[in-house]
C-alpha atoms as a PDB file:
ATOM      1  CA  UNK A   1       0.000   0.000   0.000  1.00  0.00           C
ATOM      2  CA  UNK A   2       1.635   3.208  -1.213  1.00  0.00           C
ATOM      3  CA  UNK A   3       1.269   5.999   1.927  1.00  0.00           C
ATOM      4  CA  UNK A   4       0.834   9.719   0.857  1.00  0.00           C
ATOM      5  CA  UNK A   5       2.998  11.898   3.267  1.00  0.00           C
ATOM      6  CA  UNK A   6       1.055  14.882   3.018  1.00  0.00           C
ATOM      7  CA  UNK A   7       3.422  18.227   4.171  1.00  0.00           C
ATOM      8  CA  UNK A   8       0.950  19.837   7.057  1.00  0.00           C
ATOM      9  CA  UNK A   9       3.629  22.659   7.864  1.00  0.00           C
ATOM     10  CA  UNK A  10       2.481  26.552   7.300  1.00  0.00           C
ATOM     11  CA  UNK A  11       2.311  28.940   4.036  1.00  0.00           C
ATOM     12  CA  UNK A  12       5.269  30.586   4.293  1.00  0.00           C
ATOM     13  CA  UNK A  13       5.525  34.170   2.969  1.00  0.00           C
ATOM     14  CA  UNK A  14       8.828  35.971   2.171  1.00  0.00           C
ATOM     15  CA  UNK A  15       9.361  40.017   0.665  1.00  0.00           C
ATOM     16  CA  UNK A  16      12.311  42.490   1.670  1.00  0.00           C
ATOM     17  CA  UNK A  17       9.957  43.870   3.717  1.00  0.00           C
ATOM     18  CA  UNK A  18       6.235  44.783   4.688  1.00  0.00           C
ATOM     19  CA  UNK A  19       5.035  44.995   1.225  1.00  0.00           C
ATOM     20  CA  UNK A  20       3.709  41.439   1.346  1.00  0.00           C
ATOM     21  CA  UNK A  21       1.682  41.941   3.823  1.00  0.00           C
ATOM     22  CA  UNK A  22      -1.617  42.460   2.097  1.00  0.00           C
ATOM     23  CA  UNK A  23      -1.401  39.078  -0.007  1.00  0.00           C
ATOM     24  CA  UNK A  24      -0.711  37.391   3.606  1.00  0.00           C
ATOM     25  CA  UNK A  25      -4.253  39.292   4.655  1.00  0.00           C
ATOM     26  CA  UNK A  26      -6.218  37.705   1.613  1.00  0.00           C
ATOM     27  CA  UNK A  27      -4.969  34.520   2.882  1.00  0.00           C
ATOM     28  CA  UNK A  28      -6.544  34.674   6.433  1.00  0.00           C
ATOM     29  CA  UNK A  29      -9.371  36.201   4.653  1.00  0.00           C
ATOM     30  CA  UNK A  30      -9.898  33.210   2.114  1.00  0.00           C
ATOM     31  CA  UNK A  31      -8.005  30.380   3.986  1.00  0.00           C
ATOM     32  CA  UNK A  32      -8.484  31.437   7.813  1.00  0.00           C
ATOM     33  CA  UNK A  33      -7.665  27.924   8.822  1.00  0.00           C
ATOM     34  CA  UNK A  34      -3.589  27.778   7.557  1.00  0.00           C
ATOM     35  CA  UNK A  35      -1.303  28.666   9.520  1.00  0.00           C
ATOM     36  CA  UNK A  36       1.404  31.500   7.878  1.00  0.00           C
ATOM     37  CA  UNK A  37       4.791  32.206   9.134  1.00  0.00           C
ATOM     38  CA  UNK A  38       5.743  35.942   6.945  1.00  0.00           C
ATOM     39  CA  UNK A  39       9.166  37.160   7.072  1.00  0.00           C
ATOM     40  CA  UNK A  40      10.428  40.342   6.530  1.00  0.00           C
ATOM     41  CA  UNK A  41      13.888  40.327   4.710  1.00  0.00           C
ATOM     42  CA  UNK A  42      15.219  43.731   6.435  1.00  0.00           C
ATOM     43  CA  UNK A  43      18.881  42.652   5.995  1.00  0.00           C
ATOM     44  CA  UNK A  44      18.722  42.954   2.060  1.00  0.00           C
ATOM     45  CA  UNK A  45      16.394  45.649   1.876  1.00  0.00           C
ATOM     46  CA  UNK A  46      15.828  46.511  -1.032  1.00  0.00           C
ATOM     47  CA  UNK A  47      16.017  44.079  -3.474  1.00  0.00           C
ATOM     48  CA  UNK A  48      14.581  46.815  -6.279  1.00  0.00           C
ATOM     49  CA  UNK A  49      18.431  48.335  -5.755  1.00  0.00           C
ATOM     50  CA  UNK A  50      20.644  45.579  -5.987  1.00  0.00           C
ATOM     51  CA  UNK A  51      21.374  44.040  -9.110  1.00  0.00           C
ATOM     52  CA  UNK A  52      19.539  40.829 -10.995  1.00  0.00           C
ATOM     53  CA  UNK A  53      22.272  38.479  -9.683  1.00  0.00           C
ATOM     54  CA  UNK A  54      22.072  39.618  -6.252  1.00  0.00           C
ATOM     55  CA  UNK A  55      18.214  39.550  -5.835  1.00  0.00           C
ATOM     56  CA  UNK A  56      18.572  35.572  -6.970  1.00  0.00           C
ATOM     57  CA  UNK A  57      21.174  34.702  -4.629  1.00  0.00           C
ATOM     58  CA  UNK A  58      19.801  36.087  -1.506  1.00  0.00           C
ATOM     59  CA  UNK A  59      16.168  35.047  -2.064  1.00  0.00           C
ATOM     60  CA  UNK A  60      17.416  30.953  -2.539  1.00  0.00           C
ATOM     61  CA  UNK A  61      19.653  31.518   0.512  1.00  0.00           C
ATOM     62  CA  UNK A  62      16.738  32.643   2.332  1.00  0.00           C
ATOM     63  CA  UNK A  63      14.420  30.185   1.124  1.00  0.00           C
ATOM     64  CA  UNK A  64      16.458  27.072   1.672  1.00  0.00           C
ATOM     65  CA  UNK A  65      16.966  28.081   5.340  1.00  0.00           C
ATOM     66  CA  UNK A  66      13.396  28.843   5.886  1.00  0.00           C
ATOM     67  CA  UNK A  67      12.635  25.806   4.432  1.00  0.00           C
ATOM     68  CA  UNK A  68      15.152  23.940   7.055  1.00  0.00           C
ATOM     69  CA  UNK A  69      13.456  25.998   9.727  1.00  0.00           C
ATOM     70  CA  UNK A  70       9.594  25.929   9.516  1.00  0.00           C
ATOM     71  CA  UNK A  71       9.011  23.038   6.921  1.00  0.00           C
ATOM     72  CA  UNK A  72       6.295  25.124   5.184  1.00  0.00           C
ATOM     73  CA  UNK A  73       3.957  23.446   2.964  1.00  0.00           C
ATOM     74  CA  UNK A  74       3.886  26.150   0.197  1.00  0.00           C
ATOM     75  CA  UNK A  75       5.530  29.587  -0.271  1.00  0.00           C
ATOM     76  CA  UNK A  76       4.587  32.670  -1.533  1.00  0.00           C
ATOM     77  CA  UNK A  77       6.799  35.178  -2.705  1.00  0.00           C
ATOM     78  CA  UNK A  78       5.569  38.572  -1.952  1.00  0.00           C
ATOM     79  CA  UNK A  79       7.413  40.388  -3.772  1.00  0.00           C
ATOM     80  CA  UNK A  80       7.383  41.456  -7.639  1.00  0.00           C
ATOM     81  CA  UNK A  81      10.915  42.095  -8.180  1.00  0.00           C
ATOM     82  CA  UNK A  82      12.243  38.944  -6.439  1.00  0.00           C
ATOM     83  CA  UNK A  83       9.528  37.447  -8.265  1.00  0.00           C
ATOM     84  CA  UNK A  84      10.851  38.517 -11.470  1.00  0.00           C
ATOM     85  CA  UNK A  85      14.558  37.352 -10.581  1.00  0.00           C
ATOM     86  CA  UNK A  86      14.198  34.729  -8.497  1.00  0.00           C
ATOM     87  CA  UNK A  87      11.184  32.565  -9.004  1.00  0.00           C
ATOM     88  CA  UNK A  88      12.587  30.246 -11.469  1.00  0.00           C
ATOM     89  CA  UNK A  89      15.467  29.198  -9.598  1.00  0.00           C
ATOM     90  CA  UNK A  90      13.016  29.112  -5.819  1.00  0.00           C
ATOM     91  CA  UNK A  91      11.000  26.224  -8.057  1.00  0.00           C
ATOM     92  CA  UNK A  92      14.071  24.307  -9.017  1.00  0.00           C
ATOM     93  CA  UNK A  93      15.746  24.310  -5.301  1.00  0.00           C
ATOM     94  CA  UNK A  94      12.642  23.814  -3.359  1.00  0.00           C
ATOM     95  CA  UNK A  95      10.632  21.138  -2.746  1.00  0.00           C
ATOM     96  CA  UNK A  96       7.557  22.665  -2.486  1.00  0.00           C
ATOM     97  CA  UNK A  97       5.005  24.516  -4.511  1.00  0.00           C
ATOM     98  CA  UNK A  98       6.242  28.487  -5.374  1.00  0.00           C
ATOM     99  CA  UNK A  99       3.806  30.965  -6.061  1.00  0.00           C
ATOM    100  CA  UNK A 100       5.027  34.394  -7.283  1.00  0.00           C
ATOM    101  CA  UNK A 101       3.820  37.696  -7.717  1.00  0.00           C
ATOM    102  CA  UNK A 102       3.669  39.349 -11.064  1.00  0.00           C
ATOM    103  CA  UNK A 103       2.607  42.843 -12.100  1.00  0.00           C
ATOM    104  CA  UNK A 104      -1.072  42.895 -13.497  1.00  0.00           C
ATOM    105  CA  UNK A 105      -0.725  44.391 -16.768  1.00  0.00           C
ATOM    106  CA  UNK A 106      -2.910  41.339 -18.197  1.00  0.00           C
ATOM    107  CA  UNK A 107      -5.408  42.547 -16.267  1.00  0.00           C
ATOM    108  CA  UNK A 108      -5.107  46.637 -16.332  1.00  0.00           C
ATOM    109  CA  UNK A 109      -4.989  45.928 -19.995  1.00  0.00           C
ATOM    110  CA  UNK A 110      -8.706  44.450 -19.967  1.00  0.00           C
ATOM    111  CA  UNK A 111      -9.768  47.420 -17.859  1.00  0.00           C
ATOM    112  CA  UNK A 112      -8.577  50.121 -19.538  1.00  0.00           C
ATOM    113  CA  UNK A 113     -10.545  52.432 -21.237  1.00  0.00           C
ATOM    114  CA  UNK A 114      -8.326  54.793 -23.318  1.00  0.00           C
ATOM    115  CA  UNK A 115      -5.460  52.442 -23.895  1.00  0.00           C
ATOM    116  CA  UNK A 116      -3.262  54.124 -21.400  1.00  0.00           C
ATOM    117  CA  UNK A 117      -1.386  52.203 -18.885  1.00  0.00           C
ATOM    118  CA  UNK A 118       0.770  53.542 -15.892  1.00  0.00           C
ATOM    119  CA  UNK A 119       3.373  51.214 -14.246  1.00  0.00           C
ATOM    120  CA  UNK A 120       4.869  52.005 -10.872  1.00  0.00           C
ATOM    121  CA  UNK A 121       7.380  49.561  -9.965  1.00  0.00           C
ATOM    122  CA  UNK A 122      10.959  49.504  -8.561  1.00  0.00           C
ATOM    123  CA  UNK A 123      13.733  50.098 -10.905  1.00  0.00           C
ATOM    124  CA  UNK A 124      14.826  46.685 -11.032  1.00  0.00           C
ATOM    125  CA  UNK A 125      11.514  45.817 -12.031  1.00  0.00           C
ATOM    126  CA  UNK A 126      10.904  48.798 -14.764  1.00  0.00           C
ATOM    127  CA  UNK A 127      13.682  47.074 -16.251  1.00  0.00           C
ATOM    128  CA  UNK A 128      13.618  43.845 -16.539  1.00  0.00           C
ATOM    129  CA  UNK A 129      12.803  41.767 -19.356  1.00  0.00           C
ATOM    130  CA  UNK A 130      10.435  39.755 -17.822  1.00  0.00           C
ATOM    131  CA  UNK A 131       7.812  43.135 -17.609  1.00  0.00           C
ATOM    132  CA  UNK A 132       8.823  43.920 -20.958  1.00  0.00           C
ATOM    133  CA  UNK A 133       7.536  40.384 -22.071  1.00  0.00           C
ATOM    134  CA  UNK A 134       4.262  41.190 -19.958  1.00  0.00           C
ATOM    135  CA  UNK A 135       3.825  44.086 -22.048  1.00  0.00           C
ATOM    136  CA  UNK A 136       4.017  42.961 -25.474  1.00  0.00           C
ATOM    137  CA  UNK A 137       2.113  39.998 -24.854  1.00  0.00           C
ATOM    138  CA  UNK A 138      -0.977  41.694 -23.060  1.00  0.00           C
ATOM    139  CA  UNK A 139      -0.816  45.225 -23.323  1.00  0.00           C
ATOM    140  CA  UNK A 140       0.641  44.985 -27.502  1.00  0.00           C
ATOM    141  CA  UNK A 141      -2.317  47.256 -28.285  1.00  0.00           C
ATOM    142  CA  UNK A 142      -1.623  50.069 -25.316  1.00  0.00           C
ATOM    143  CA  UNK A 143       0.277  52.801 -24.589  1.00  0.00           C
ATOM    144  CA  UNK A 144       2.852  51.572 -21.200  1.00  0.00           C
ATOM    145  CA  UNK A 145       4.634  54.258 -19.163  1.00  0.00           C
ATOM    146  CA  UNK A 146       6.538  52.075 -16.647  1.00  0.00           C
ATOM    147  CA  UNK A 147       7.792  54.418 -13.884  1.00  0.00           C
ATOM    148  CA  UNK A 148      10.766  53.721 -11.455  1.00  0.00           C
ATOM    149  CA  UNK A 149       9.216  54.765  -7.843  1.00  0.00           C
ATOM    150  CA  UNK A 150      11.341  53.471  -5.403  1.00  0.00           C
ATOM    151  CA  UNK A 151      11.024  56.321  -2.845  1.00  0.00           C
ATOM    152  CA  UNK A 152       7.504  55.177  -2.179  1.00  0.00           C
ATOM    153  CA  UNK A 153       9.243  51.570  -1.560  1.00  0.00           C
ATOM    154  CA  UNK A 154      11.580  53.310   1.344  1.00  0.00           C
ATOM    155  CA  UNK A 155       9.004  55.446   2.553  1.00  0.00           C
ATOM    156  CA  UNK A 156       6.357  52.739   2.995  1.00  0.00           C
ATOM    157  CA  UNK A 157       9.188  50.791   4.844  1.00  0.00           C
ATOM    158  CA  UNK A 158      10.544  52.989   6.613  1.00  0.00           C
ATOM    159  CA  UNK A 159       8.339  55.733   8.028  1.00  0.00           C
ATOM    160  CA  UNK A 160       5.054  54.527   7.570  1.00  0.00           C
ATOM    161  CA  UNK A 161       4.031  55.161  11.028  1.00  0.00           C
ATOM    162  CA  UNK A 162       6.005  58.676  11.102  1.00  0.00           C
ATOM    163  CA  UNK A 163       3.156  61.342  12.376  1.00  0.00           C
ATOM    164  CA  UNK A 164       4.201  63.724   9.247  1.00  0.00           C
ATOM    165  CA  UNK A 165       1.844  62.306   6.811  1.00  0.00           C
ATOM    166  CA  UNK A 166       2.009  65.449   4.719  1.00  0.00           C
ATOM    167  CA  UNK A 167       5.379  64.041   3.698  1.00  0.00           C
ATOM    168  CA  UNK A 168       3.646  61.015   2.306  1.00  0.00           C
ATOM    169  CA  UNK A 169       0.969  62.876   0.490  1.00  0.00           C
ATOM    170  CA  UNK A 170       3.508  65.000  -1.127  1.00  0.00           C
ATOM    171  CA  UNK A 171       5.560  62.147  -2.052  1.00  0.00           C
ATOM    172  CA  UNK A 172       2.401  60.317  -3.125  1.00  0.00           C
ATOM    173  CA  UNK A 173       0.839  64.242  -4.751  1.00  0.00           C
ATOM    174  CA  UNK A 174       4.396  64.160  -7.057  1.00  0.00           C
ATOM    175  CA  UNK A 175       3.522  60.751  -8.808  1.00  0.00           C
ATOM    176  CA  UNK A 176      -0.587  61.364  -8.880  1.00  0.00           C
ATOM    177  CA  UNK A 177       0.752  64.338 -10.885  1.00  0.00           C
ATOM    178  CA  UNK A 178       3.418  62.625 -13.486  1.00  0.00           C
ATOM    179  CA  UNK A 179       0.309  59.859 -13.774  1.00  0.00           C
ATOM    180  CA  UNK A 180      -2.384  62.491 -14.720  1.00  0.00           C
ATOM    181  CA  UNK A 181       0.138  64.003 -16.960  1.00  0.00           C
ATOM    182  CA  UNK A 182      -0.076  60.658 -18.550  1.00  0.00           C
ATOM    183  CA  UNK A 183      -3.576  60.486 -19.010  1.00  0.00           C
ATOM    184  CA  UNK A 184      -3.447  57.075 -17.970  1.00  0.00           C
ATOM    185  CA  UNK A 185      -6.842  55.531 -16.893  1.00  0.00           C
ATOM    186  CA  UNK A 186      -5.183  52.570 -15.155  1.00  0.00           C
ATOM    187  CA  UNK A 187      -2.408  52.016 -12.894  1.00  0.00           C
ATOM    188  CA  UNK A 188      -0.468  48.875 -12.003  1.00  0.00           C
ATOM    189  CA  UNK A 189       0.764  48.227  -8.691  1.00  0.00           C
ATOM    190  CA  UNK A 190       3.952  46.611  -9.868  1.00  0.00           C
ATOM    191  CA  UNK A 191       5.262  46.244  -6.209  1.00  0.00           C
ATOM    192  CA  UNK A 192       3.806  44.699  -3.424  1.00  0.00           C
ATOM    193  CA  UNK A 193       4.867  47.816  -1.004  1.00  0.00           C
ATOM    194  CA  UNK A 194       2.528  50.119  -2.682  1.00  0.00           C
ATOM    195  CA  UNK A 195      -0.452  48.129  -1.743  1.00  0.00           C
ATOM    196  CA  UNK A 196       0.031  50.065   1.460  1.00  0.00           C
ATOM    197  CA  UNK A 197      -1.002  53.073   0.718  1.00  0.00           C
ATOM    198  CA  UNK A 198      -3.909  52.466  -2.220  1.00  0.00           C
ATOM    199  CA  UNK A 199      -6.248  54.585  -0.178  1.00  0.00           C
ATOM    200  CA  UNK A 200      -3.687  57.302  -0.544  1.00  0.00           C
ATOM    201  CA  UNK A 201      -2.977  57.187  -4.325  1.00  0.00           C
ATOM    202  CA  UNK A 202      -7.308  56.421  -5.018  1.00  0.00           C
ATOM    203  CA  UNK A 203      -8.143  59.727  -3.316  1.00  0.00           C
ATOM    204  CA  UNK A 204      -5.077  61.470  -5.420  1.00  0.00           C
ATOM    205  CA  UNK A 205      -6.132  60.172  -8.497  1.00  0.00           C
ATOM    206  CA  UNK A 206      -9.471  60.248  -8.456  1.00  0.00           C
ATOM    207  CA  UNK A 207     -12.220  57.749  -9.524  1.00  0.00           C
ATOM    208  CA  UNK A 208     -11.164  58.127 -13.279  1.00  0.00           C
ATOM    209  CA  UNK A 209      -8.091  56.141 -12.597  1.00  0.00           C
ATOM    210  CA  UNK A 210      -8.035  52.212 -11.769  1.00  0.00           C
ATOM    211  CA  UNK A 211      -5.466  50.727  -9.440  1.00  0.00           C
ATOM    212  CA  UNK A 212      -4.829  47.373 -10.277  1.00  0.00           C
ATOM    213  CA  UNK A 213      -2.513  44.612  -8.387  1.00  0.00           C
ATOM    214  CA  UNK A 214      -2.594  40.971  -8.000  1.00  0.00           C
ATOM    215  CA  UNK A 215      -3.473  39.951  -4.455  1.00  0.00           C
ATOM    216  CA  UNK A 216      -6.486  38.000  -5.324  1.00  0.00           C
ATOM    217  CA  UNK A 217      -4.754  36.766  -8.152  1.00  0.00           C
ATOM    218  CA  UNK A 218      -2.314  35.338  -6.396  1.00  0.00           C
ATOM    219  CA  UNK A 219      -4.090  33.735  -3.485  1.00  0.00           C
ATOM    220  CA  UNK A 220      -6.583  32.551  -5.686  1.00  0.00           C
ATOM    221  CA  UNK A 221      -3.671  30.565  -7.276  1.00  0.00           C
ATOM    222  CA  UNK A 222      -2.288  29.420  -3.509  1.00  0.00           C
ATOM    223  CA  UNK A 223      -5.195  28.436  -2.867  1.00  0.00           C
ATOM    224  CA  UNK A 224      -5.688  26.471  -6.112  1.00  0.00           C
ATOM    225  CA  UNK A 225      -2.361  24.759  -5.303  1.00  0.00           C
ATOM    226  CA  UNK A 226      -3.502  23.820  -2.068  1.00  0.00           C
ATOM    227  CA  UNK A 227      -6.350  21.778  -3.146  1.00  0.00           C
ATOM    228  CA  UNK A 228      -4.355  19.858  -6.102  1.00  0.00           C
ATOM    229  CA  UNK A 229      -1.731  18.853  -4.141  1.00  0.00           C
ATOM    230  CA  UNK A 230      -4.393  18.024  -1.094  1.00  0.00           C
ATOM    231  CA  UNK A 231      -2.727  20.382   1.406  1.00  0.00           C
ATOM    232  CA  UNK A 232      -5.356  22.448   2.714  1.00  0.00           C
ATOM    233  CA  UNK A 233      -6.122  22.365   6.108  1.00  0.00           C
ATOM    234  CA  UNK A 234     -10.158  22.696   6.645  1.00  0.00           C
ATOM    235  CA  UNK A 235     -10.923  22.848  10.116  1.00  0.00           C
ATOM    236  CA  UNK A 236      -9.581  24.976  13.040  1.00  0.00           C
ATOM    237  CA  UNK A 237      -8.006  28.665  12.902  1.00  0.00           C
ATOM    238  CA  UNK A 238      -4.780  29.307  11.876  1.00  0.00           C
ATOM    239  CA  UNK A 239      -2.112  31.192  13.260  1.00  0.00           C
ATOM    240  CA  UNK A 240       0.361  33.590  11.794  1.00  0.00           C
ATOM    241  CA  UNK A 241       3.531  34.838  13.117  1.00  0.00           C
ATOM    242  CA  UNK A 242       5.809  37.792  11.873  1.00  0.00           C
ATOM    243  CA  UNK A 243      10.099  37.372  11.511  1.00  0.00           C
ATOM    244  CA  UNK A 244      12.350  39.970  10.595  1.00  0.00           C
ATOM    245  CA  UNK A 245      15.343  38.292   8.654  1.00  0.00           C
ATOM    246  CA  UNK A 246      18.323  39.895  10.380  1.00  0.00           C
ATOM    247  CA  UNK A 247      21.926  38.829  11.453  1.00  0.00           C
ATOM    248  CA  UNK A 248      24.033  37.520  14.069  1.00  0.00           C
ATOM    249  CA  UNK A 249      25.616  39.770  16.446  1.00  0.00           C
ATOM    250  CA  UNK A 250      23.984  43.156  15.426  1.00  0.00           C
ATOM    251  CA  UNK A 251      20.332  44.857  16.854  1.00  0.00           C
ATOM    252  CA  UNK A 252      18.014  46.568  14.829  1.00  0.00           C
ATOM    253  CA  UNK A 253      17.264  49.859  16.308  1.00  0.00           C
ATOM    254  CA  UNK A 254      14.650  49.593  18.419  1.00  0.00           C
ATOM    255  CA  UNK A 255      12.381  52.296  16.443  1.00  0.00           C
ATOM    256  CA  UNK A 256      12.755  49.660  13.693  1.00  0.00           C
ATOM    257  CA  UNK A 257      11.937  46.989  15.886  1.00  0.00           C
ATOM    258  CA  UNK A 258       8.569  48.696  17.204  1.00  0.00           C
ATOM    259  CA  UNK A 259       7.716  49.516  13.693  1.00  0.00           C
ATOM    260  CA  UNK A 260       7.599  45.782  12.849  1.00  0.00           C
ATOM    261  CA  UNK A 261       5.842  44.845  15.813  1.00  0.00           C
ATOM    262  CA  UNK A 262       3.042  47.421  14.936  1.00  0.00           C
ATOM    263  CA  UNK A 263       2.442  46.132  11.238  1.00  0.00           C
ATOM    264  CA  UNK A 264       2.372  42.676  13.120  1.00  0.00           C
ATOM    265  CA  UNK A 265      -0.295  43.870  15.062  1.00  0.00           C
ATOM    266  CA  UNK A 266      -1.618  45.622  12.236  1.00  0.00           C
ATOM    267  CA  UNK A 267      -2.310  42.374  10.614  1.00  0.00           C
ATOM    268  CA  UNK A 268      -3.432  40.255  13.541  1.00  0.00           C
ATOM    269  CA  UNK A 269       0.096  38.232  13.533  1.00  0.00           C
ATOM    270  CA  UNK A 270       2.053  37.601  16.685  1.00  0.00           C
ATOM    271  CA  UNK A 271       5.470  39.360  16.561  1.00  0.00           C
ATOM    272  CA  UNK A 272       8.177  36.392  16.560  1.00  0.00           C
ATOM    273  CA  UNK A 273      11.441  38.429  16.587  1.00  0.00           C
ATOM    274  CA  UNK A 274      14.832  37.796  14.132  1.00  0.00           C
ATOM    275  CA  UNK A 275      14.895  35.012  11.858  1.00  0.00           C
ATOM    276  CA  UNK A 276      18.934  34.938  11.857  1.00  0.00           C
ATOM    277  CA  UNK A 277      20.122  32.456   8.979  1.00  0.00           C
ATOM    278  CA  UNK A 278      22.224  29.363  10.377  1.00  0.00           C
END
């Protein structure tokens, strides 16, 4: 009699940062009975900066070791950028299924009324091939303006919780502005960070302009995986806990370290400390 092992470990969910955060919310939304382990990659923040080579090597470090460490049962990669560099190479080290994140221009292509299509992504991302293939297959017939905005990455990182918000909403005002110039009607959310602050960016742009991202898109796929491979768990409530991926020897400072206990808070997880490699 052949025995199926089936892996019962959690969803594990990785991204430089916060930014991921929102994709692990659809998932105690739609699959409130997994338990998720999310970890915050603070010591190679940001991946949008480094280059191609970089991005790949630190994400497969990471996820072996996680994989050592928590035995998760799937993982999702948060993230569009390491998404974009290091997917590929996630699926041929890991054992388990690997669900990415990739910009929705398939989508803000079927939406779009005027043919115009705005882009805000990390520079890594803005450049890449792999967006450039997006857009000729599913956006051929539209006008693309991919724009680099990774101040809005560090800001949403770093001083999200800093009481000057009319720093933000300047920041935010300065790229409503290059997007109306535009005339785009639809806007992609090409990294997971800017998720964050869609209620900023909606009221900036008005109703005119659609923000589009793939959060459901992605869990919808997670969860698709899930039932294939007969790994869902359907009865109890999951758990989640937040890491922050950091290294031996050294101490965030402890500003930082209240900030990520607030967005664990934030999103119902319990705050679980450094994840230190090794």
């Amino acid at each position: 009699m052949v025995v199926k092992i089936v892996r019962m470990g959690p969803i594990l969910l990785i991204d430089s940062g916060i930014g991921g955060l929102p994709y692990l919310s659809w998932i105690q939304e739609n699959l409130a009975e997994e338990n998720l382990v999310y970890v915050a990659d603070r010591l190679n923040f940001p991946y949008g900066e480094k280059s191609p080579e970089e991005v790949s090597e630190k994400v497969v470090r990471l996820g072996r070791s996680l994989l050592k460490s928590f035995d998760p049962k799937l993982l999702i990669v948060a993230c569009n950028t390491a998404s974009v560099y290091a997917l590929n190479a996630l699926r041929q080290e890991l054992p388990i299924p690997v669900v990415g994140v990739v910009p929705a221009v398939k989508s803000a292509a079927a939406v779009t009324r005027n043919r115009r299509i705005g882009i805000l992504a990390t520079d890594l991302t803005v450049r890449s091939l792999y967006l450039a293939d997006l857009i000729r297959d599913f956006a051929g017939n539209c006008q693309v303006f991919s724009l680099s905005a990774g101040d809005i990455v560090r800001y949403v990182e770093e001083d999200f919780f800093h009481p000057q918000h009319e720093e933000r909403r300047q920041m935010l005002g300065l790229w409503s502005r290059r997007l109306r110039e535009l005339n785009v009607d639809t806007v992609v959310l090409g990294c997971t960070h800017f998720l964050h602050v869609i209620p900023e960016l909606r009221e900036l742009l008005g109703d005119s302009v659609t923000l589009v991202d793939s959060q459901s898109g992605v869990g919808r796929r997670a969860k698709q995986l899930l039932e294939e491979k007969g790994l869902r768990n359907r009865e109890g409530k999951g758990e989640g806990v937040f890491y922050v991926h950091w290294q031996k020897d050294s101490d965030l400072d402890p500003m930082e370290v209240k900030k990520y206990q607030l967005f664990a808070q934030r999103f119902h997880l319990r705050y679980g400390g450094y994840y230190i490699d090794g």
